[in-house]
C-alpha atoms as a PDB file:
ATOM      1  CA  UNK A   1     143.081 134.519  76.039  1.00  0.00           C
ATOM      2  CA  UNK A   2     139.855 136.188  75.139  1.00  0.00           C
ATOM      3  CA  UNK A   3     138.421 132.992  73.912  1.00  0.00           C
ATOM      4  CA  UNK A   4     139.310 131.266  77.381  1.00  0.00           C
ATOM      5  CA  UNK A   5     136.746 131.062  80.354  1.00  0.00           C
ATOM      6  CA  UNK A   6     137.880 134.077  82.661  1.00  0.00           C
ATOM      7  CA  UNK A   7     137.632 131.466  85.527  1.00  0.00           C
ATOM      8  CA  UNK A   8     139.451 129.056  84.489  1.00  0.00           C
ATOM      9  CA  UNK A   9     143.075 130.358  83.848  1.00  0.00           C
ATOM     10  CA  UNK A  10     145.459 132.196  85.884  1.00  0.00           C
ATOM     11  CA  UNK A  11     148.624 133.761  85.458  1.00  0.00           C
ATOM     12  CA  UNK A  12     151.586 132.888  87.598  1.00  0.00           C
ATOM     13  CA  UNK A  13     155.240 134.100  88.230  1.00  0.00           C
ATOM     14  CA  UNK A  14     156.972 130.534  88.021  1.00  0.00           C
ATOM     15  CA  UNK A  15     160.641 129.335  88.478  1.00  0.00           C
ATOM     16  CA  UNK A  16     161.899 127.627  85.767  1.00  0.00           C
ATOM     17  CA  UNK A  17     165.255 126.361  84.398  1.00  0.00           C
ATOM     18  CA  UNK A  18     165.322 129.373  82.437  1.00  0.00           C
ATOM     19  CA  UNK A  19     164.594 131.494  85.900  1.00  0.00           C
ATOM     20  CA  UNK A  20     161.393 133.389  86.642  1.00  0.00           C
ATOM     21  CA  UNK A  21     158.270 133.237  84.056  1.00  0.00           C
ATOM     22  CA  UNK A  22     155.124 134.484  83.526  1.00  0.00           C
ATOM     23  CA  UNK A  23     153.357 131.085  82.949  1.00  0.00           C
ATOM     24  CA  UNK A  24     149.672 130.606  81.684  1.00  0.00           C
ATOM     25  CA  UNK A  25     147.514 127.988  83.690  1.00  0.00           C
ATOM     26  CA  UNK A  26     144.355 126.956  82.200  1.00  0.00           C
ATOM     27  CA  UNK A  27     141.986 124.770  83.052  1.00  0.00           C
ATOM     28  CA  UNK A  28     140.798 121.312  81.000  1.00  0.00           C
ATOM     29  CA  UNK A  29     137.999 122.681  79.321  1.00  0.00           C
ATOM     30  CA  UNK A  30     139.869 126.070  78.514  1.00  0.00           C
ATOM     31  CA  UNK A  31     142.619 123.589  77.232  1.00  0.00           C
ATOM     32  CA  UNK A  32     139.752 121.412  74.899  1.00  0.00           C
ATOM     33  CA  UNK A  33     138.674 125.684  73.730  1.00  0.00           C
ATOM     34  CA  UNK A  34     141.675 126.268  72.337  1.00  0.00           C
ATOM     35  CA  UNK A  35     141.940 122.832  70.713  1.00  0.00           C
ATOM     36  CA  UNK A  36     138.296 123.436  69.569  1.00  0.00           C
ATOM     37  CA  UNK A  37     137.923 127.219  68.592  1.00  0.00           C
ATOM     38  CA  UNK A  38     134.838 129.023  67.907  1.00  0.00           C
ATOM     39  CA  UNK A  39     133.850 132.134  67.534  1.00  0.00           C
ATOM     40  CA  UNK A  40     129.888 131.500  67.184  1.00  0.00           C
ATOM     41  CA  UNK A  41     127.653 132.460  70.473  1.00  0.00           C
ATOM     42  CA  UNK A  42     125.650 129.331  69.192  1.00  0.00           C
ATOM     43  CA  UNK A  43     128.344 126.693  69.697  1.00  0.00           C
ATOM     44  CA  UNK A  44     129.069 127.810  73.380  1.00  0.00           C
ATOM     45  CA  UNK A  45     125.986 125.165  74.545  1.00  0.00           C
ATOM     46  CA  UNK A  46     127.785 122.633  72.809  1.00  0.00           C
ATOM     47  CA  UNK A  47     131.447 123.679  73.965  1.00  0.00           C
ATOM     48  CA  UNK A  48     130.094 123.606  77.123  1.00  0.00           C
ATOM     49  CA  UNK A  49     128.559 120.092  77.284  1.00  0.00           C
ATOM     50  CA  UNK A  50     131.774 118.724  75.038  1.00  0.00           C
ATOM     51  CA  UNK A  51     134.447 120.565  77.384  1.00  0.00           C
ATOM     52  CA  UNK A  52     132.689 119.798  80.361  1.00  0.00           C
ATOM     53  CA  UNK A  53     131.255 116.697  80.453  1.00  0.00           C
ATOM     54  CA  UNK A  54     132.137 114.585  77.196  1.00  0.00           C
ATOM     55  CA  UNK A  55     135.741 115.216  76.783  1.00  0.00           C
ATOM     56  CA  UNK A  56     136.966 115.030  80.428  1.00  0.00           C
ATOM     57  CA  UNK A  57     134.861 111.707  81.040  1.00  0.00           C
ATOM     58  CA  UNK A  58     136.879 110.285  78.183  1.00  0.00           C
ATOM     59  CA  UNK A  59     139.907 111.112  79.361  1.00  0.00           C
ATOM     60  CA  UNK A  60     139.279 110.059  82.952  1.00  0.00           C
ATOM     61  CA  UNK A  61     137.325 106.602  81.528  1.00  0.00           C
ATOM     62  CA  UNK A  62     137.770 105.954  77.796  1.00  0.00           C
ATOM     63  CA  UNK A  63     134.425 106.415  77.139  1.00  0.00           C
ATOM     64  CA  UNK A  64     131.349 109.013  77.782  1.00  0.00           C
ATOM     65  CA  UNK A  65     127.892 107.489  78.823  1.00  0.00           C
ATOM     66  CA  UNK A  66     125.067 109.061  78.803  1.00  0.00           C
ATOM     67  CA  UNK A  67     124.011 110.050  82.175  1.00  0.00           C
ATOM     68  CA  UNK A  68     120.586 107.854  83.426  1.00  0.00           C
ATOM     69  CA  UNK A  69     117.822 110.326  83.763  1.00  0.00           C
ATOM     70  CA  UNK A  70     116.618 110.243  87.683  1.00  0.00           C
ATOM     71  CA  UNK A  71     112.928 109.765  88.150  1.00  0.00           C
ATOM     72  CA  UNK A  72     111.114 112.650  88.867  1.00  0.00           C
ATOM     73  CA  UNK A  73     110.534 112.733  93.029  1.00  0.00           C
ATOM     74  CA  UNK A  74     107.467 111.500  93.862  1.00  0.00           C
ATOM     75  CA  UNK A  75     105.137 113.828  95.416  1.00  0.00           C
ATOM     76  CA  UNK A  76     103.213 111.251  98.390  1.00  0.00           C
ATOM     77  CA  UNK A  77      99.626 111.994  99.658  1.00  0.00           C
ATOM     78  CA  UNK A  78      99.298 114.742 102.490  1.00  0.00           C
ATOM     79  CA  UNK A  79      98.600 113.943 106.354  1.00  0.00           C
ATOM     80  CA  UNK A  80      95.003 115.119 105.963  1.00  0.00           C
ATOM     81  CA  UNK A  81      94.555 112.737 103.024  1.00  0.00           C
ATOM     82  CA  UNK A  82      96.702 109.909 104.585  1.00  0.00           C
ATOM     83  CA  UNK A  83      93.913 110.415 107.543  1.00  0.00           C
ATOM     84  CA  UNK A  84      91.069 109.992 105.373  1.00  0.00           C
ATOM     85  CA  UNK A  85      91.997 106.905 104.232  1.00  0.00           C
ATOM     86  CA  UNK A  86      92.978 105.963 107.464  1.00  0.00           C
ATOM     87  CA  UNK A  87      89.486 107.017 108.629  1.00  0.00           C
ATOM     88  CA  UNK A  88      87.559 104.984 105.750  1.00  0.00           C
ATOM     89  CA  UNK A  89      89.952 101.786 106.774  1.00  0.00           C
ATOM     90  CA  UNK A  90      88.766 101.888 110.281  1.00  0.00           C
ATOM     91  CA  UNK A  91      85.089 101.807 108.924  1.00  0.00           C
ATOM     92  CA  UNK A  92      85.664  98.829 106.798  1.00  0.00           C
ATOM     93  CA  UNK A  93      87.072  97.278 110.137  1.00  0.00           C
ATOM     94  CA  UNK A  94      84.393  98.246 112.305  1.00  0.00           C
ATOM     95  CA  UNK A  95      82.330  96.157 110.447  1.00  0.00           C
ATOM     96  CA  UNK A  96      83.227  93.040 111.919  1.00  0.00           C
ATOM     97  CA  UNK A  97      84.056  91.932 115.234  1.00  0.00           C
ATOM     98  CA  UNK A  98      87.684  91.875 114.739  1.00  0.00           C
ATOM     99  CA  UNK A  99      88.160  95.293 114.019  1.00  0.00           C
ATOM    100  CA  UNK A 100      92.033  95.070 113.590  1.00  0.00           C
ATOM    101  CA  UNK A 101      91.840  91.983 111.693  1.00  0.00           C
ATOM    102  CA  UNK A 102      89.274  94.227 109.035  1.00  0.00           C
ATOM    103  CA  UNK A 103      91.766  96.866 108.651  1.00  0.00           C
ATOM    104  CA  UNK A 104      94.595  95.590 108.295  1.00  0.00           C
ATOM    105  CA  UNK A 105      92.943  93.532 105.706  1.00  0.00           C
ATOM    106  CA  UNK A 106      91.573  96.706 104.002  1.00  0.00           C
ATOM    107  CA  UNK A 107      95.097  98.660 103.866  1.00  0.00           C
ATOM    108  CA  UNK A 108      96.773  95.224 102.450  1.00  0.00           C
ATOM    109  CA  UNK A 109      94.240  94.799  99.737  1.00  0.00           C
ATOM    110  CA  UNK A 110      94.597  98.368  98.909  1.00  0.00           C
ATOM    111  CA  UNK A 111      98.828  98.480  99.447  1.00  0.00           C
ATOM    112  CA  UNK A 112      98.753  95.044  96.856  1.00  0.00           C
ATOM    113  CA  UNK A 113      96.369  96.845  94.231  1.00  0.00           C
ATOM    114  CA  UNK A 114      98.367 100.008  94.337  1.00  0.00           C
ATOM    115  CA  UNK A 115     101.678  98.731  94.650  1.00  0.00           C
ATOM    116  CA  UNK A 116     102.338 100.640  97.863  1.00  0.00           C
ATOM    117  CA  UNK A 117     104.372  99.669 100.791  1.00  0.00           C
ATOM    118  CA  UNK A 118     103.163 102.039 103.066  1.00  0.00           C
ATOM    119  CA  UNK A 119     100.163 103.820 102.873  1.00  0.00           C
ATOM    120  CA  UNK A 120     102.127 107.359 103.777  1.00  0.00           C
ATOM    121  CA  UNK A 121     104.062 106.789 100.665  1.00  0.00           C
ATOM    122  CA  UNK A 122     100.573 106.332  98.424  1.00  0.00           C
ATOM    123  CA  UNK A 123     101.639 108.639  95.066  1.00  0.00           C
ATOM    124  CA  UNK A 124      99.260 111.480  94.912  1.00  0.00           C
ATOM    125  CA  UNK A 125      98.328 110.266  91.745  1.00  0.00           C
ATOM    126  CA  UNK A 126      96.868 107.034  93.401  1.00  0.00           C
ATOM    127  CA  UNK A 127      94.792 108.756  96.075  1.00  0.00           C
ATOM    128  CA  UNK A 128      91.193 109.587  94.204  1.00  0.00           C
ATOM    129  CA  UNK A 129      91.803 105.411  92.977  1.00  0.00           C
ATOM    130  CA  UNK A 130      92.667 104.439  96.761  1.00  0.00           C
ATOM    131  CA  UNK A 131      89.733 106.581  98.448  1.00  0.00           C
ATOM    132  CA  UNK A 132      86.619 104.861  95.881  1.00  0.00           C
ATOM    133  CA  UNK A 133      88.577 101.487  96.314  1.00  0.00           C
ATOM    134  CA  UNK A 134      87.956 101.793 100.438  1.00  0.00           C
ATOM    135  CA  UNK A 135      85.119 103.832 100.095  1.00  0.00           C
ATOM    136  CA  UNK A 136      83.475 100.596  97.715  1.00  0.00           C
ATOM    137  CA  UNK A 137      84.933  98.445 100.393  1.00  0.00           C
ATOM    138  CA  UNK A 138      82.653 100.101 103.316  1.00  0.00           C
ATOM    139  CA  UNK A 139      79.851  99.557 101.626  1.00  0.00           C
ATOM    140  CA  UNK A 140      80.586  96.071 100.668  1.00  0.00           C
ATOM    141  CA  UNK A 141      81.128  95.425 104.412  1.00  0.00           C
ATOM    142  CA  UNK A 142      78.507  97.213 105.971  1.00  0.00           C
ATOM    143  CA  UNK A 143      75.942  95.109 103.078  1.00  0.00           C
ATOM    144  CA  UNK A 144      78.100  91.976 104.619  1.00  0.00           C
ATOM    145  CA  UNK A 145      77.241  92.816 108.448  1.00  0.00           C
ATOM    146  CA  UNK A 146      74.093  94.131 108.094  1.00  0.00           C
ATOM    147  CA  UNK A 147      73.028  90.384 106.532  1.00  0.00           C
ATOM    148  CA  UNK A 148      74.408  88.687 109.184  1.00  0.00           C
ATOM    149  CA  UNK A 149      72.418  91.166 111.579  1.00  0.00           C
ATOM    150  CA  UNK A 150      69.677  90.017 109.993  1.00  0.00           C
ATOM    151  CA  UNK A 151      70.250  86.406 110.371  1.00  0.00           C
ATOM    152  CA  UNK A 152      71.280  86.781 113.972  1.00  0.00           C
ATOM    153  CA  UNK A 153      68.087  88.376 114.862  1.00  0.00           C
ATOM    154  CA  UNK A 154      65.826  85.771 112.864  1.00  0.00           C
ATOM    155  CA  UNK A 155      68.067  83.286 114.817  1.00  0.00           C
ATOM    156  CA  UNK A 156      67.122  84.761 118.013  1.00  0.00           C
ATOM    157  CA  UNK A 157      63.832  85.342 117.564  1.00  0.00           C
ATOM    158  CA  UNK A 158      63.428  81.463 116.527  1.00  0.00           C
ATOM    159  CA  UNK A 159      65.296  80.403 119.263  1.00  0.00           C
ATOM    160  CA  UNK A 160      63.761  82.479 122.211  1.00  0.00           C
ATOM    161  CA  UNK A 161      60.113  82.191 121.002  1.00  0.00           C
ATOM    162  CA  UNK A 162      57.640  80.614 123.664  1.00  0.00           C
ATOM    163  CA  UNK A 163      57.672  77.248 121.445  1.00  0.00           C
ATOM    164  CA  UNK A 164      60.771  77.248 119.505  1.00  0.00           C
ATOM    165  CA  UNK A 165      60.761  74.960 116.176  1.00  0.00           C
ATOM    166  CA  UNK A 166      63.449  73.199 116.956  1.00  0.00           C
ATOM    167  CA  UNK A 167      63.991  71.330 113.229  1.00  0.00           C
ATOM    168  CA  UNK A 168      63.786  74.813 112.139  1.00  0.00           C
ATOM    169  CA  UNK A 169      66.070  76.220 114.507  1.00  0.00           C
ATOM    170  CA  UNK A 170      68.539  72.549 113.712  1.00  0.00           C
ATOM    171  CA  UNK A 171      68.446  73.423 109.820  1.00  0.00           C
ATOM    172  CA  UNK A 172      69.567  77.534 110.582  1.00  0.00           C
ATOM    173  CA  UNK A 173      72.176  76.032 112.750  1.00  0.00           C
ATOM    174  CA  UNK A 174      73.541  73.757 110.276  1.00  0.00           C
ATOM    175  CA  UNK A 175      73.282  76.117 107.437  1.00  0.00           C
ATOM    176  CA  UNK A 176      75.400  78.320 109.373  1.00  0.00           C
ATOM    177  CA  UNK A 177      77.779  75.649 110.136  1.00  0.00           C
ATOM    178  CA  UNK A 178      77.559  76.514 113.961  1.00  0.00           C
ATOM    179  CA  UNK A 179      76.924  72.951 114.644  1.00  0.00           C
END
């Protein structure tokens, strides 16, 4: 009894056809300890795993598998990051006259590259990648709008001159395909 797991055996006062006994209980691992006896401190990490885990699933299955490892949780960007981005989409947007239309275009670009659903559940891992990505974005819209600010205002000054040239002001038109 010294070799058995304290918890898992008790004595009990049971009727038998012989009358009243003192009868041992132990439990399935205590049973696989006696079966497997050793007195080494060393092979109680094993006993455990084999008594425990190995020998039971056998019984209950026929076989033992080796249990899947879980992923490791995934730790997901914090509000004040989440807004950040969120911040840096709405600048990309603001750059054109469909404001919605450029952010939601921003966060799906950046949800594809990232392979994100959501842009709460960005991996923390992915945020420094996700911030230059928008951040390059911006810039890439704000070159875009400023151009056509530029050809808006040539295109108005053209137009609303004194003495317009209208072949020249024909030839902007069509190059724009407004016409």
């Amino acid at each position: 009894m010294k070799s058995l797991d304290k918890k898992g055996w008790v004595k009990n006062l049971t009727l038998t056809d012989g009358g009243n006994q003192d009868l041992v209980f132990i439990s399935e691992p205590n049973l696989y300890r006696v079966i497997f006896r050793s007195n080494k401190p060393e092979a109680k990490t094993f006993q455990d795993w084999v008594f425990n885990d190995v020998l039971p699933a056998i019984r209950k299955t026929g076989q033992y598998q080796k249990p899947t490892v879980k992923p490791y949780a995934t730790e997901y960007i914090s509000n004040a990051q989440y807004h950040e981005l969120k911040h840096l989409a709405w600048m990309i947007g603001s750059n054109f006259h469909q404001k919605g239309g450029g952010t939601h275009a921003a966060w799906k670009v950046l949800r594809k590259e990232l392979g994100c659903e959501v842009a709460v559940k960005l991996p923390t891992q992915h945020f420094d990648t996700a911030k230059s990505r928008l951040e390059w974005f911006e810039k890439q819209c704000f070159a875009f709008k400023s151009k056509i600010m530029d050809i808006e205002s040539q295109y108005m000054t053209s137009l609303f001159q004194n003495e317009p040239d209208w072949a020249t002001l024909e030839q902007q038109a069509k190059q724009l395909q407004l016409f």
